[in-house]
Protein backbone atom coordinates (compact mmCIF):
# COMPACT_ATOMS: atom_id res chain seq x y z
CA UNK A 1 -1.00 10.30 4.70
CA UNK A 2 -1.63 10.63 0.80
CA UNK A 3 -5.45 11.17 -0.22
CA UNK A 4 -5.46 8.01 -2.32
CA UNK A 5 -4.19 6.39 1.35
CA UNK A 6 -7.48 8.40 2.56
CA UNK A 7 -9.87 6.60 -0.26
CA UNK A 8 -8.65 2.83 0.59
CA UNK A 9 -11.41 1.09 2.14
CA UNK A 10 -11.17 -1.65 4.69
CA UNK A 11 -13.11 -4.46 5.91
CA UNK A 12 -15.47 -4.80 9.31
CA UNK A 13 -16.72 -7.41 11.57
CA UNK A 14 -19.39 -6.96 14.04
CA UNK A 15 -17.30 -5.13 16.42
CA UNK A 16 -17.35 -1.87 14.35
CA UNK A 17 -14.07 -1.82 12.04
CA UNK A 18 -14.52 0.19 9.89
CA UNK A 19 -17.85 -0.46 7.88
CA UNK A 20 -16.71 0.79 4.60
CA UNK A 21 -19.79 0.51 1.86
CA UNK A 22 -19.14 -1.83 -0.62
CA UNK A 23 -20.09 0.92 -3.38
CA UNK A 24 -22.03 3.80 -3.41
CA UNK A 25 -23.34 3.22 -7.51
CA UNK A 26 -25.82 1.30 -7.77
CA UNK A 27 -26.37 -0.87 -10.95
CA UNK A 28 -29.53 0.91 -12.54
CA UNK A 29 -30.55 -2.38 -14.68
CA UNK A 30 -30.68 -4.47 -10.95
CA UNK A 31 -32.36 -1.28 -9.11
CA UNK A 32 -34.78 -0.98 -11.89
CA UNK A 33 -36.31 -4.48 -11.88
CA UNK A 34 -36.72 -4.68 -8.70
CA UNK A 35 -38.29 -1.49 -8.38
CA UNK A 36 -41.07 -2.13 -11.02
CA UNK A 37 -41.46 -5.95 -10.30
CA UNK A 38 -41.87 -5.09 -6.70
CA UNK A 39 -43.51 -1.56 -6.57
CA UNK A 40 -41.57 -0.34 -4.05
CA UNK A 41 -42.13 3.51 -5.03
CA UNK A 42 -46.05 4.11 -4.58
CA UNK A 43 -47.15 7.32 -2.94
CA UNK A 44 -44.83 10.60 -2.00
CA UNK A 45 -45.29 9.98 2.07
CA UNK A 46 -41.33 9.63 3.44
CA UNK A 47 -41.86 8.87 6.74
CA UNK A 48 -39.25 8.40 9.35
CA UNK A 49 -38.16 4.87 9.81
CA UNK A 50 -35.39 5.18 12.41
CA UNK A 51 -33.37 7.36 14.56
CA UNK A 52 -29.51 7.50 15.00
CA UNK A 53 -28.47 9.42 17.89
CA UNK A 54 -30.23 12.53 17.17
CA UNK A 55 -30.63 12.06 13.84
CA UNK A 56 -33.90 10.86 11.71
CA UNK A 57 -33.68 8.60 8.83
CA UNK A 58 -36.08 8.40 6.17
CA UNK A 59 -37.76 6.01 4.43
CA UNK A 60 -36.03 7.26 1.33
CA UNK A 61 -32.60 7.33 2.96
CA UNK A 62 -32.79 3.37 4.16
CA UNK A 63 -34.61 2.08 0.94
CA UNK A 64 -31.18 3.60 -0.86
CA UNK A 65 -29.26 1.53 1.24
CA UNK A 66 -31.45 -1.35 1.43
CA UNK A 67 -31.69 -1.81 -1.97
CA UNK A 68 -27.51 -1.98 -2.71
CA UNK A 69 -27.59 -4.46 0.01
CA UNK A 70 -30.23 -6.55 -2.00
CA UNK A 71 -28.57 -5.96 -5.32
CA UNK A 72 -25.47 -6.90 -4.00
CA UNK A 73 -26.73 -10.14 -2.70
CA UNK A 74 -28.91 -10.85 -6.12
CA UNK A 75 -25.79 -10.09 -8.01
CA UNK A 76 -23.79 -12.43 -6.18
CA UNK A 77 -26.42 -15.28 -6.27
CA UNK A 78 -27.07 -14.87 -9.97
CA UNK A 79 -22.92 -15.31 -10.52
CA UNK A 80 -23.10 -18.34 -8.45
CA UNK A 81 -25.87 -20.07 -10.80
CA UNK A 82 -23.69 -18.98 -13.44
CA UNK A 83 -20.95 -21.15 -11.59
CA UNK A 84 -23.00 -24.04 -11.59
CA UNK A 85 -22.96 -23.32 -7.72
CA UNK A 86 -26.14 -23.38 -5.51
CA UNK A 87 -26.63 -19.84 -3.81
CA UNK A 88 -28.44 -19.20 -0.41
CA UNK A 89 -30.52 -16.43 -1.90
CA UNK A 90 -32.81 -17.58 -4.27
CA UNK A 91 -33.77 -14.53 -6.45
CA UNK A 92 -37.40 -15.77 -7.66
CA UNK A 93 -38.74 -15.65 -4.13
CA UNK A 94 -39.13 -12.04 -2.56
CA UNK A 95 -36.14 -11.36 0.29
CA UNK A 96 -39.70 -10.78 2.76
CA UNK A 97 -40.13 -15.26 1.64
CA UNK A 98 -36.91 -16.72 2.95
CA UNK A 99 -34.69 -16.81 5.70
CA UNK A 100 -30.85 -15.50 6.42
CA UNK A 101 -31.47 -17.03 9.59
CA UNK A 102 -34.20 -19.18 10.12
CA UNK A 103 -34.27 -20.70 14.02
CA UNK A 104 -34.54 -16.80 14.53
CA UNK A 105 -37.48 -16.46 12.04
CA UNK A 106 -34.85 -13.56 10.17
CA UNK A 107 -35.53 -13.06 6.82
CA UNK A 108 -33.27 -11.65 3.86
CA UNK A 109 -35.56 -8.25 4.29
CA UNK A 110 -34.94 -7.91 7.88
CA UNK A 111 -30.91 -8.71 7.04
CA UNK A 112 -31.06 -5.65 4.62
CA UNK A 113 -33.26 -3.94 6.92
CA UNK A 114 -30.55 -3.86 9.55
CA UNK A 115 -27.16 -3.87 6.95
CA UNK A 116 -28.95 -0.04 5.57
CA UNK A 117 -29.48 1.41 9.13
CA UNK A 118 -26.11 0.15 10.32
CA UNK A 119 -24.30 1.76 7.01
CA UNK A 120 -26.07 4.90 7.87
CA UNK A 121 -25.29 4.69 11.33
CA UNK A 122 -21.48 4.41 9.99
CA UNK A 123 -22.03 7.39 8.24
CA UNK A 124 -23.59 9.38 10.90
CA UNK A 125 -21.04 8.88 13.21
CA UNK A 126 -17.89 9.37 10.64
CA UNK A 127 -19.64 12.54 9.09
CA UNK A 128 -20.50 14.13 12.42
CA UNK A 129 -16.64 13.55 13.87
CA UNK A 130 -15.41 14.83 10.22
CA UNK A 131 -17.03 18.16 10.74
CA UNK A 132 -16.04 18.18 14.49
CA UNK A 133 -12.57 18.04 13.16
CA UNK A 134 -12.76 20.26 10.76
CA UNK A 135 -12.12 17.46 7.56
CA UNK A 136 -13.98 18.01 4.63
CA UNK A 137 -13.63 16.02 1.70
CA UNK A 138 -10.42 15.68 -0.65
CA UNK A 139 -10.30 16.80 -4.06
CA UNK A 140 -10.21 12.44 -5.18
CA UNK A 141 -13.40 12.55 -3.46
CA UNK A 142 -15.27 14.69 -4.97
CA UNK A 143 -13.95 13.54 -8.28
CA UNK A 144 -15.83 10.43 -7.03
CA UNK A 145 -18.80 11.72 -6.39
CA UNK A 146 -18.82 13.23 -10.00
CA UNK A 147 -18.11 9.88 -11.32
CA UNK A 148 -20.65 8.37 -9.89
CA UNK A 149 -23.48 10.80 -10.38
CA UNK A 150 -22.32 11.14 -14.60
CA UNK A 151 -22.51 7.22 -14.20
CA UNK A 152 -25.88 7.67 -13.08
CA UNK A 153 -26.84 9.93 -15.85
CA UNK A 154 -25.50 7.96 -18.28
CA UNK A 155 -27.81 5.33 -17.40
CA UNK A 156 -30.57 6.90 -17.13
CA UNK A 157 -29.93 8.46 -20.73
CA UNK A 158 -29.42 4.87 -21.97
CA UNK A 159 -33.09 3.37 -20.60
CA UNK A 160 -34.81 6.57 -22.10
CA UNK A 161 -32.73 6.47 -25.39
CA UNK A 162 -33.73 2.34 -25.60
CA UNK A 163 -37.29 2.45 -23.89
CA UNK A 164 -38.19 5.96 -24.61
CA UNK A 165 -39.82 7.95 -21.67
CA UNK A 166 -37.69 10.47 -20.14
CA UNK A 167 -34.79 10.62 -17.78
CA UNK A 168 -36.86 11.93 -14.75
CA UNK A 169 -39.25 9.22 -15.24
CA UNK A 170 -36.95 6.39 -14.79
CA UNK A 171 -35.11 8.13 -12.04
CA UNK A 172 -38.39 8.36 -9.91
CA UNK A 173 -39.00 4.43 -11.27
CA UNK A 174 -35.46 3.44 -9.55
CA UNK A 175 -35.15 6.04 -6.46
CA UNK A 176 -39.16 6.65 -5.59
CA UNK A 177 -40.83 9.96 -5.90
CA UNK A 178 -39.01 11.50 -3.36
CA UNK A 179 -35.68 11.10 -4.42
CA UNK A 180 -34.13 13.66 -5.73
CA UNK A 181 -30.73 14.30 -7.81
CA UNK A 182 -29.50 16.79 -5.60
CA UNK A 183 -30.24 14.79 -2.48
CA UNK A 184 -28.94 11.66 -4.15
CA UNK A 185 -25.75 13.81 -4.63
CA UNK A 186 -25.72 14.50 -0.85
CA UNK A 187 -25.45 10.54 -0.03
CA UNK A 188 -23.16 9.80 -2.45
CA UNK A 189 -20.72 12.32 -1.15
CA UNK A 190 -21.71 11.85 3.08
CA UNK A 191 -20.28 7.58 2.12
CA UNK A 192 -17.34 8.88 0.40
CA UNK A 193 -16.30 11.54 3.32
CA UNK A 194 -17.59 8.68 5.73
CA UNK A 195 -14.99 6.30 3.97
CA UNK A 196 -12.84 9.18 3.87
CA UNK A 197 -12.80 9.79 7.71
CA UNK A 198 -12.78 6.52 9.05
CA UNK A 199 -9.30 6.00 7.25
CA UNK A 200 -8.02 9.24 8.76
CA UNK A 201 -9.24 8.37 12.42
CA UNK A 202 -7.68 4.74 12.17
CA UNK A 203 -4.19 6.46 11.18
CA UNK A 204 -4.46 9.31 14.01
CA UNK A 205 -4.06 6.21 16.42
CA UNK A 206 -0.53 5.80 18.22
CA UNK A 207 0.91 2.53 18.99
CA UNK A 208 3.47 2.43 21.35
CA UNK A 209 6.96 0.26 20.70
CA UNK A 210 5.56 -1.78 23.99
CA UNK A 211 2.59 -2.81 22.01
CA UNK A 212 3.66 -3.53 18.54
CA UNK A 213 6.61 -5.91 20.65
CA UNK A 214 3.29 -7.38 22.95
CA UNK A 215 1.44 -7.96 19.18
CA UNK A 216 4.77 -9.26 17.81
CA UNK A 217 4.91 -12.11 20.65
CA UNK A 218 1.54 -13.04 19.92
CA UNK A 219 1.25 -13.06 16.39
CA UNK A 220 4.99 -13.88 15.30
CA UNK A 221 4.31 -16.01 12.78
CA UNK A 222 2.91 -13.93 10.56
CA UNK A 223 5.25 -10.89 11.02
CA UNK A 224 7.92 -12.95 10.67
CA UNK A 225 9.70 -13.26 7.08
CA UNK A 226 10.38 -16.46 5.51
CA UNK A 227 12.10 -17.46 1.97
CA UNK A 228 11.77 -21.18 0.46
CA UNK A 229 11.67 -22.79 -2.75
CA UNK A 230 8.40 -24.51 -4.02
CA UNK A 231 6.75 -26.17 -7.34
CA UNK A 232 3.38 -26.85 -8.23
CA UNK A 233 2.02 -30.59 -9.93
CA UNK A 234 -1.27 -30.49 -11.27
CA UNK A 235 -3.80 -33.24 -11.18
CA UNK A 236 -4.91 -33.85 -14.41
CA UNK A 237 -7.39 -36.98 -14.37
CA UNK A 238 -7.50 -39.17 -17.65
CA UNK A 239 -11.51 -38.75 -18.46
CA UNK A 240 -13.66 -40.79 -20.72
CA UNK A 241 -15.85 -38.87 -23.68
CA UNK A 242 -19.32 -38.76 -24.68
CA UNK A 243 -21.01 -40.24 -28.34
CA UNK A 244 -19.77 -36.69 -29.52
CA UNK A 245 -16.35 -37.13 -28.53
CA UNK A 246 -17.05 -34.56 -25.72
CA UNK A 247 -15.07 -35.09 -22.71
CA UNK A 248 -17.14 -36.24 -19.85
CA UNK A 249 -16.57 -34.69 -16.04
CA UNK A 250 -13.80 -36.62 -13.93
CA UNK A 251 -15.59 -39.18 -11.93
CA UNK A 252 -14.09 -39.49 -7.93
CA UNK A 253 -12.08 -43.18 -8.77
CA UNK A 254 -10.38 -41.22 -11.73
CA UNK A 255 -9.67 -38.10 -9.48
CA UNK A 256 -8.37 -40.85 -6.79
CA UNK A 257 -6.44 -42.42 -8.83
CA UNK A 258 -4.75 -39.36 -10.86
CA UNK A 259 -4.16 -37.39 -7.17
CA UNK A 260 -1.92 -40.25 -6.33
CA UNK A 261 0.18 -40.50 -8.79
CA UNK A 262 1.12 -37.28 -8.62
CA UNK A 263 1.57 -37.69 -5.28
CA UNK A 264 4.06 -40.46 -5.83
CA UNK A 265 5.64 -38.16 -8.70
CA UNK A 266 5.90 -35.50 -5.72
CA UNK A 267 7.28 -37.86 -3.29
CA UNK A 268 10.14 -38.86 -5.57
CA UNK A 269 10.67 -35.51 -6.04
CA UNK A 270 10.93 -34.56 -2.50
CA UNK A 271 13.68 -37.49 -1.61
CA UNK A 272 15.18 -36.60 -4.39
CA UNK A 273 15.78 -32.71 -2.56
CA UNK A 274 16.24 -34.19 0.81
CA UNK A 275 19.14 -35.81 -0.12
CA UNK A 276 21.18 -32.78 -1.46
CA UNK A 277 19.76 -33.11 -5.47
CA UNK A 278 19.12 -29.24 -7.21
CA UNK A 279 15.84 -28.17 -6.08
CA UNK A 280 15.59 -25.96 -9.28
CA UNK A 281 16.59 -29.19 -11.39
CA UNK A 282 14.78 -31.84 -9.81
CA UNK A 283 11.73 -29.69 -10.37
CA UNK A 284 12.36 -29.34 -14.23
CA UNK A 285 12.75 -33.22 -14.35
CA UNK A 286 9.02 -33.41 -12.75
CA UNK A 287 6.67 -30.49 -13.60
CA UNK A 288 7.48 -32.12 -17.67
CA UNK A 289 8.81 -30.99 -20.50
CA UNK A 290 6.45 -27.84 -21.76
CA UNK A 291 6.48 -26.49 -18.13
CA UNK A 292 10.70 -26.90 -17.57
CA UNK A 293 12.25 -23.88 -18.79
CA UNK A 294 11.32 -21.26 -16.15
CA UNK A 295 13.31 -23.00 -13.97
CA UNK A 296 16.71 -22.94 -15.65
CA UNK A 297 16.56 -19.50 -13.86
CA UNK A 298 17.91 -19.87 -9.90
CA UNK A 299 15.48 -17.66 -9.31
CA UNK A 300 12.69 -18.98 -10.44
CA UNK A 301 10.21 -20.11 -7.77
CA UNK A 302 12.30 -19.16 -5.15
CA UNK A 303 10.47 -16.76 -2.33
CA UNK A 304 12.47 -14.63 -0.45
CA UNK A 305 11.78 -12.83 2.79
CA UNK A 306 8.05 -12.80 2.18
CA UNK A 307 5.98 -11.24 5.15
CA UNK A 308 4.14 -15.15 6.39
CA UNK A 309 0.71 -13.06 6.40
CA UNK A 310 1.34 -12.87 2.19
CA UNK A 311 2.28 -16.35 2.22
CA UNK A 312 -0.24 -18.96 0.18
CA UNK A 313 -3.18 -20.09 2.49
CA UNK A 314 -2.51 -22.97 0.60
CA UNK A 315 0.63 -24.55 2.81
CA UNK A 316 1.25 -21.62 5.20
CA UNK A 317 0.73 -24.10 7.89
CA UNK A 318 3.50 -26.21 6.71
CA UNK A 319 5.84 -22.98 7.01
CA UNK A 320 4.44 -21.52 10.31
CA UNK A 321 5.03 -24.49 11.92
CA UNK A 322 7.98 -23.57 15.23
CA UNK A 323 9.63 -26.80 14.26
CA UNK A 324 10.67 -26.11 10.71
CA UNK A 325 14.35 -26.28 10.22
CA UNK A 326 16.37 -24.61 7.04
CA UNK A 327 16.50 -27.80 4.92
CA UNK A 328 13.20 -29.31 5.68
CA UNK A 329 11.04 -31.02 2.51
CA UNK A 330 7.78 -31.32 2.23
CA UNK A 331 4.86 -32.73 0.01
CA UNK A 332 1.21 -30.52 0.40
CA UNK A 333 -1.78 -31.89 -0.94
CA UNK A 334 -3.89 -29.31 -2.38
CA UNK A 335 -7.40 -30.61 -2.91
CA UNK A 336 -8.31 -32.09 -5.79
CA UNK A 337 -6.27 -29.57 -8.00
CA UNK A 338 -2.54 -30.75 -7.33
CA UNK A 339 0.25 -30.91 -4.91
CA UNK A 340 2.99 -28.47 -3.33
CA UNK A 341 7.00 -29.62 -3.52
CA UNK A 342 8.34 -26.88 -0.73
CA UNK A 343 11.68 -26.89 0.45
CA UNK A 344 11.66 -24.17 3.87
CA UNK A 345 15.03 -22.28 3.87
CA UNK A 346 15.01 -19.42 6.45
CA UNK A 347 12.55 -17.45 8.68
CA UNK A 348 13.33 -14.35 11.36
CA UNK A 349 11.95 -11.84 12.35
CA UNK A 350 13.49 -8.69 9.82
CA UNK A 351 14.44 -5.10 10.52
CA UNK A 352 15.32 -4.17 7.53
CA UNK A 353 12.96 -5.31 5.07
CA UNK A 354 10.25 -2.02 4.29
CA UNK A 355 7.29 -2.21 3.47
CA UNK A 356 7.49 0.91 0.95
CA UNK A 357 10.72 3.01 -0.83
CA UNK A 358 11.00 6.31 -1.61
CA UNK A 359 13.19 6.46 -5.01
CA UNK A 360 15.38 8.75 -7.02
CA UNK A 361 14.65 8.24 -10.39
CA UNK A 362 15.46 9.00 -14.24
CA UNK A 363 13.57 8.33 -17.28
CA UNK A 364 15.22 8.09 -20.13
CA UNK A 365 12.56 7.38 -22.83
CA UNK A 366 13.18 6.41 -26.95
CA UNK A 367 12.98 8.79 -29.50
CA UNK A 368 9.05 8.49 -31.18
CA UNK A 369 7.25 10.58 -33.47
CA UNK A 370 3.80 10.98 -32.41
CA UNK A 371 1.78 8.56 -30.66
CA UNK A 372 3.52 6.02 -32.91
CA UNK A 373 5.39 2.85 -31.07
CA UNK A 374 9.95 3.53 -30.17
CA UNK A 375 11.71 1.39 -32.98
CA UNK A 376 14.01 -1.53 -31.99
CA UNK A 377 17.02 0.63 -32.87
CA UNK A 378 15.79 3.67 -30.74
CA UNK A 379 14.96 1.14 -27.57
CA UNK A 380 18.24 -0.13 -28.34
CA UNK A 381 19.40 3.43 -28.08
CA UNK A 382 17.60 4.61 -25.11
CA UNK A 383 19.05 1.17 -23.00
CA UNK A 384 22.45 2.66 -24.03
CA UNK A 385 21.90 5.75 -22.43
CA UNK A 386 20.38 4.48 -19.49
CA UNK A 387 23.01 1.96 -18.72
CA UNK A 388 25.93 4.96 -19.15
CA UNK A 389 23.33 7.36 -16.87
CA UNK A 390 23.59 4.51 -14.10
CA UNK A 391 27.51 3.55 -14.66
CA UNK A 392 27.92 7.70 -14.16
CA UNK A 393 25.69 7.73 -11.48
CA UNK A 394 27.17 4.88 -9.25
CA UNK A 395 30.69 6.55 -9.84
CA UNK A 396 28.82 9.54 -8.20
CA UNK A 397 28.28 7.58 -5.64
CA UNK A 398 31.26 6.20 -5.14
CA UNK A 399 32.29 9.61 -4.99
CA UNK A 400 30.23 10.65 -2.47
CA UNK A 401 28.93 13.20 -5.11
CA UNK A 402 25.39 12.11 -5.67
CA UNK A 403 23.42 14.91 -4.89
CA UNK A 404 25.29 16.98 -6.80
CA UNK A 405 24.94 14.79 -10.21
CA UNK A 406 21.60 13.97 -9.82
CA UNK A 407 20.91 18.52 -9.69
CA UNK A 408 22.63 18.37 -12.90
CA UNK A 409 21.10 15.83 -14.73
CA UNK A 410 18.98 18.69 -16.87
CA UNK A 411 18.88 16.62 -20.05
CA UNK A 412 16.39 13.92 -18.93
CA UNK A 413 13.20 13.63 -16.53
CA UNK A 414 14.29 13.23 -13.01
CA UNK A 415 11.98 12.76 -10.06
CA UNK A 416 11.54 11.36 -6.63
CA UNK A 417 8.82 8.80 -6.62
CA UNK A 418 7.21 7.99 -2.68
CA UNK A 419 5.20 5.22 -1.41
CA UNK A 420 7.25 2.31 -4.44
CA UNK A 421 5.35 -0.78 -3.03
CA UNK A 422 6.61 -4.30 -3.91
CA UNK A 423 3.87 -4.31 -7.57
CA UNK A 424 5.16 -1.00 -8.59
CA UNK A 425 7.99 -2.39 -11.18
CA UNK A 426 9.19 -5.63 -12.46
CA UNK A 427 9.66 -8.88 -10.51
CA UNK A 428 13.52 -8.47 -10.87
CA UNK A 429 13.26 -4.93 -9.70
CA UNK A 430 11.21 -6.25 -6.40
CA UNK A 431 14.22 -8.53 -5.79
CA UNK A 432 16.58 -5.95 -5.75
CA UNK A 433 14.84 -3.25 -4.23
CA UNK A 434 13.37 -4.93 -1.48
CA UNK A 435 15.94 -7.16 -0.43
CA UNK A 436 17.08 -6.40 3.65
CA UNK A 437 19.49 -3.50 3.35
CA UNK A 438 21.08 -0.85 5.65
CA UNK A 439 23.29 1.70 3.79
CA UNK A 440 21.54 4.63 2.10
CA UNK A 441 21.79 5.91 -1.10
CA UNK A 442 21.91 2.71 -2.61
CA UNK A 443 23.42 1.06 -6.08
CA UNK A 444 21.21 2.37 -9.01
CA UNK A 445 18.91 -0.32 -11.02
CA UNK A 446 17.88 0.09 -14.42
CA UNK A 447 14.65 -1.08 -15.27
CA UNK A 448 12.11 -0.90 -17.85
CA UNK A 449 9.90 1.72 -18.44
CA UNK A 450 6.07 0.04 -19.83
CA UNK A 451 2.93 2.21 -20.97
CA UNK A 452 -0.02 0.36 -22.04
CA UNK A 453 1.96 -3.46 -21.99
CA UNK A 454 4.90 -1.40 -24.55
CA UNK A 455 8.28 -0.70 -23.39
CA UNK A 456 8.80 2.61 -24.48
CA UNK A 457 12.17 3.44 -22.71
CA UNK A 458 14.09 2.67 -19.44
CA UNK A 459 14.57 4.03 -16.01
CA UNK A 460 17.23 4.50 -13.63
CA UNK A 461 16.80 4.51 -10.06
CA UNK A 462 18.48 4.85 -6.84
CA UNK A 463 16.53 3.76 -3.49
CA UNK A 464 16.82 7.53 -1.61
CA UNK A 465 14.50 6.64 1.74
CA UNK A 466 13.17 3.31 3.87
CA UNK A 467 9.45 3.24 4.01
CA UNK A 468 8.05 1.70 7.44
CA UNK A 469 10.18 -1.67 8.67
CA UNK A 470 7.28 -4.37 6.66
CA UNK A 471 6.64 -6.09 10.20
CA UNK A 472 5.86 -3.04 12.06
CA UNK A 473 4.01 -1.50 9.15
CA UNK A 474 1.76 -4.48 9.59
CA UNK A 475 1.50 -4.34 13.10
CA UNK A 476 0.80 -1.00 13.82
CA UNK A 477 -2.07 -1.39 10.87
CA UNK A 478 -3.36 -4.06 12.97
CA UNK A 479 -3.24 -2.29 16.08
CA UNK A 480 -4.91 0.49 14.85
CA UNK A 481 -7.62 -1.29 13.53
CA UNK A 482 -8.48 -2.59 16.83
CA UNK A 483 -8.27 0.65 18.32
CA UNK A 484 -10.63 2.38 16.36
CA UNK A 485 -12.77 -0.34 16.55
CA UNK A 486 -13.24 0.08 20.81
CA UNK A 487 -13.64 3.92 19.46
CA UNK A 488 -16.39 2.86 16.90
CA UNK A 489 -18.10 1.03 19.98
CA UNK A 490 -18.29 4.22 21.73
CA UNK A 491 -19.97 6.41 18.70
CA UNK A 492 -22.55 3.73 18.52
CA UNK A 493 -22.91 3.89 22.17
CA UNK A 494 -23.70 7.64 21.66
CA UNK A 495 -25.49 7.12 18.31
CA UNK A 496 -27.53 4.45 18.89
CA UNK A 497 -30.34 3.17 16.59
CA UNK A 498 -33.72 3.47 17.50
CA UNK A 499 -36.21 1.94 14.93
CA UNK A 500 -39.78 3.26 14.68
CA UNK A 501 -43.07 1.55 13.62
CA UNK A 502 -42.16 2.65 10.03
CA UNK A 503 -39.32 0.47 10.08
CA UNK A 504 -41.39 -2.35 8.25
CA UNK A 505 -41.78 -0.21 5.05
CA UNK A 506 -38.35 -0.51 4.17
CA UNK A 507 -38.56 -3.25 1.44
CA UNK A 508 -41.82 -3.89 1.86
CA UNK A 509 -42.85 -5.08 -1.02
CA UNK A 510 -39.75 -7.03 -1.42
């Protein structure tokens, strides 16, 4: 498995999959007011406030955690006010004032109280099984780590450049007095190894064929892949203005009334397909004039062998549904913002779709000077060559000579590129790339080459190897997730938490 494989972070539920931290930095500004509004960091005492197996946390350990749980959650409240949304948290009341869960008298405290020890009790157990395996962390990681402590410094240099005082004083202000860089260091890189680790372990799981075809049978509809045609109509109410001339917030009659008549307009449209009319045409006749043009292209709109677990949440239903036969038609409302045209033409379950490539590939960049932009006529050029490079290397092919011409191609940059997902290149390279296919190596595709949003040559390539089959790929992630999830069960088993009458001065003054 790649490192950056090693670094991706996945989601938990109660169970115990994987409880990645949602980010080891912590937003000095946030930490910093609540630290001196609330006074979190009197006195030097750092008692213990918990055990984890045989392991003793202290109070400076869980108020770490504690408090990225509570910025996280005043973040998150302050961008919902910003929304003009109502959040649960309200952040002029302390977190020890109001309830996550009030029939159990829980408060926000005790909810942060619990979300530290738990993260630390992830990292416990993922740091202890690391070093029983021998895994330490990867060089990504500790470039990390080094991020995020020079992020931290940088901060710090910032509030003593603006508010004067120095750097150690505002680091004691935001961590407490016993806090230390060094020890800060040490948590920073224990979550990233932790991370790290639990990605590893979920991998080392085998699924056997007998499984993956039991998980198929029960969860078909998303492995399955499915292609259709669909178009979007947006509901646009007619609103009245203000004295100003401002316009005044859609009331619910004009809302009503705008929703159906698109409706109507997607109703037409939908006969219209049923009886044999151009999908592609009937929808430039309805989504109006400024919107048409995109779908003069066949292609346009048109979804093919898509996974159904990447499929819109917005009318999978519609396409999930056993009954649907190639042909079918449909109108889906959704909400208040418009309504789905979807014409369903296939679904089964695919063997040779892949969820990643491994490609052959040339670059064949335009003549620059400097750091300066290619000129139209050396683009033009470049294209020229590229297009010759892939007639030359299909005739190789043909040949049955295409390792040989691709160990003599000396004149340009040649390389094999692994893990090509379906976002790597263009939209028009996805289609060809990805589309079901047996015989290996494949046609060559030419394609541009972009750096920073500028096309600054072309390049050639040649799909060499199949990545995993997409619905097994899928499944065995799946499977493997719920495996190490019964193992995570286990390690807390062994490494349970055990709180102490301490516990209460996490937050206190929050």
């Amino acid at each position: 498995m790649s490192t950056s494989k090693k670094n991706q972070q996945a989601s938990t539920d109660n169970k115990g999959k994987l409880y990645f931290l949602m980010g080891t930095v912590i937003t000095i500004c946030v930490l910093a007011l609540i630290a001196w509004n609330n006074g979190l960091f009197q006195g030097d005492k750092n008692p213990t406030v918990a055990t984890i197996g045989e392991e003793s946390i202290t109070l400076t350990d869980a108020q770490y955690y504690y408090n990225e749980m509570s910025n996280q959650t005043y973040s998150m409240a302050q961008l919902y006010t910003q929304m003009g949304m109502e959040p649960e948290y309200d952040v002029s009341k302390p977190a020890t004032e109001q309830f996550y869960n009030e029939e159990d008298n829980y408060t926000y405290a005790d909810y942060f109280r619990d979300g530290a020890l738990e993260q630390l009790q992830f990292i416990a157990i993922l740091t202890k099984q690391a070093e029983l395996a021998d895994y330490t962390l990867s060089d990504e990681g500790i470039a990390s780590v080094d991020a995020q402590m020079q992020q931290i410094d940088e901060q710090l240099l910032q509030y003593s450049v603006t508010y004067g005082g120095s750097e150690s004083y505002y680091f004691s202000a935001i961590y407490g007095d016993t806090m230390t860089k060094s020890h800060l260091r040490e948590l920073i890189a224990d979550a990233v190894l932790a991370s790290e680790y639990a990605t590893i372990k979920t991998a080392s799981f085998n699924i056997e064929a007998e499984e993956m075809e039991t998980y198929y049978t029960d969860n078909a509809a998303k492995l399955d892949s499915y292609t259709y045609r669909y178009f979007f109509l947006p509901i646009t109410p007619e609103t009245d203005v203000d004295e100003n001339g401002e316009a005044l917030p859609a009331t619910e009659d004009q809302i009503a009334t705008a929703k159906q008549a698109v409706l109507d307009s997607a109703n037409k449209a939908k006969n219209l397909i049923a009886r044999g009319n151009s999908f592609n045409q009937v929808a430039m006749d309805f989504v109006g004039e400024e919107n048409n043009a995109p779908f003069e292209d066949e292609n346009y709109n048109f979804v093919s062998n898509i996974l159904g677990s990447e499929i819109s949440a917005s009318y999978v239903s519609w396409l999930y549904d056993d009954t649907r036969s190639a042909g079918d038609v449909t109108v889906f409302e959704n909400g208040d913002s418009g309504v789905y045209v979807i014409k369903f033409l296939n679904r089964e379950r695919l063997e040779e779709s892949y969820e990643t490539l491994t490609l052959n590939s040339v670059l064949v960049l335009a003549d620059r000077e400097g750091d300066t932009l290619p000129t139209e006529d050396a683009l033009s050029t470049a294209k020229e060559k590229a297009q010759e490079l892939s007639q030359n290397w299909t005739d190789a092919l043909i040949a049955n000579t295409n390792d040989a011409f691709l160990s003599e191609l000396t004149d340009y940059q040649s390389e094999l590129l692994t893990d090509v997902t379906r976002s790597s290149y263009s939209p028009d390279f996805t289609t060809w790339a990805f589309e079901p296919r047996q015989e290996l190596p494949s046609e060559t595709y030419v394609d541009q080459e972009i750096e920073n949003g500028n096309v600054v040559g072309y390049r050639v390539m040649q799909i060499a190897e199949f990545g995993d089959v997409q619905w097994k790929y899928s499944a065995t992630n799946a499977l493997q997730m719920d495996a190490y999830a019964d193992w995570y069960d286990d390690m807390k088993a062994e490494s349970y938490i055990e709180k102490t009458d301490s516990l209460a001065l996490i937050g206190s003054s929050n």
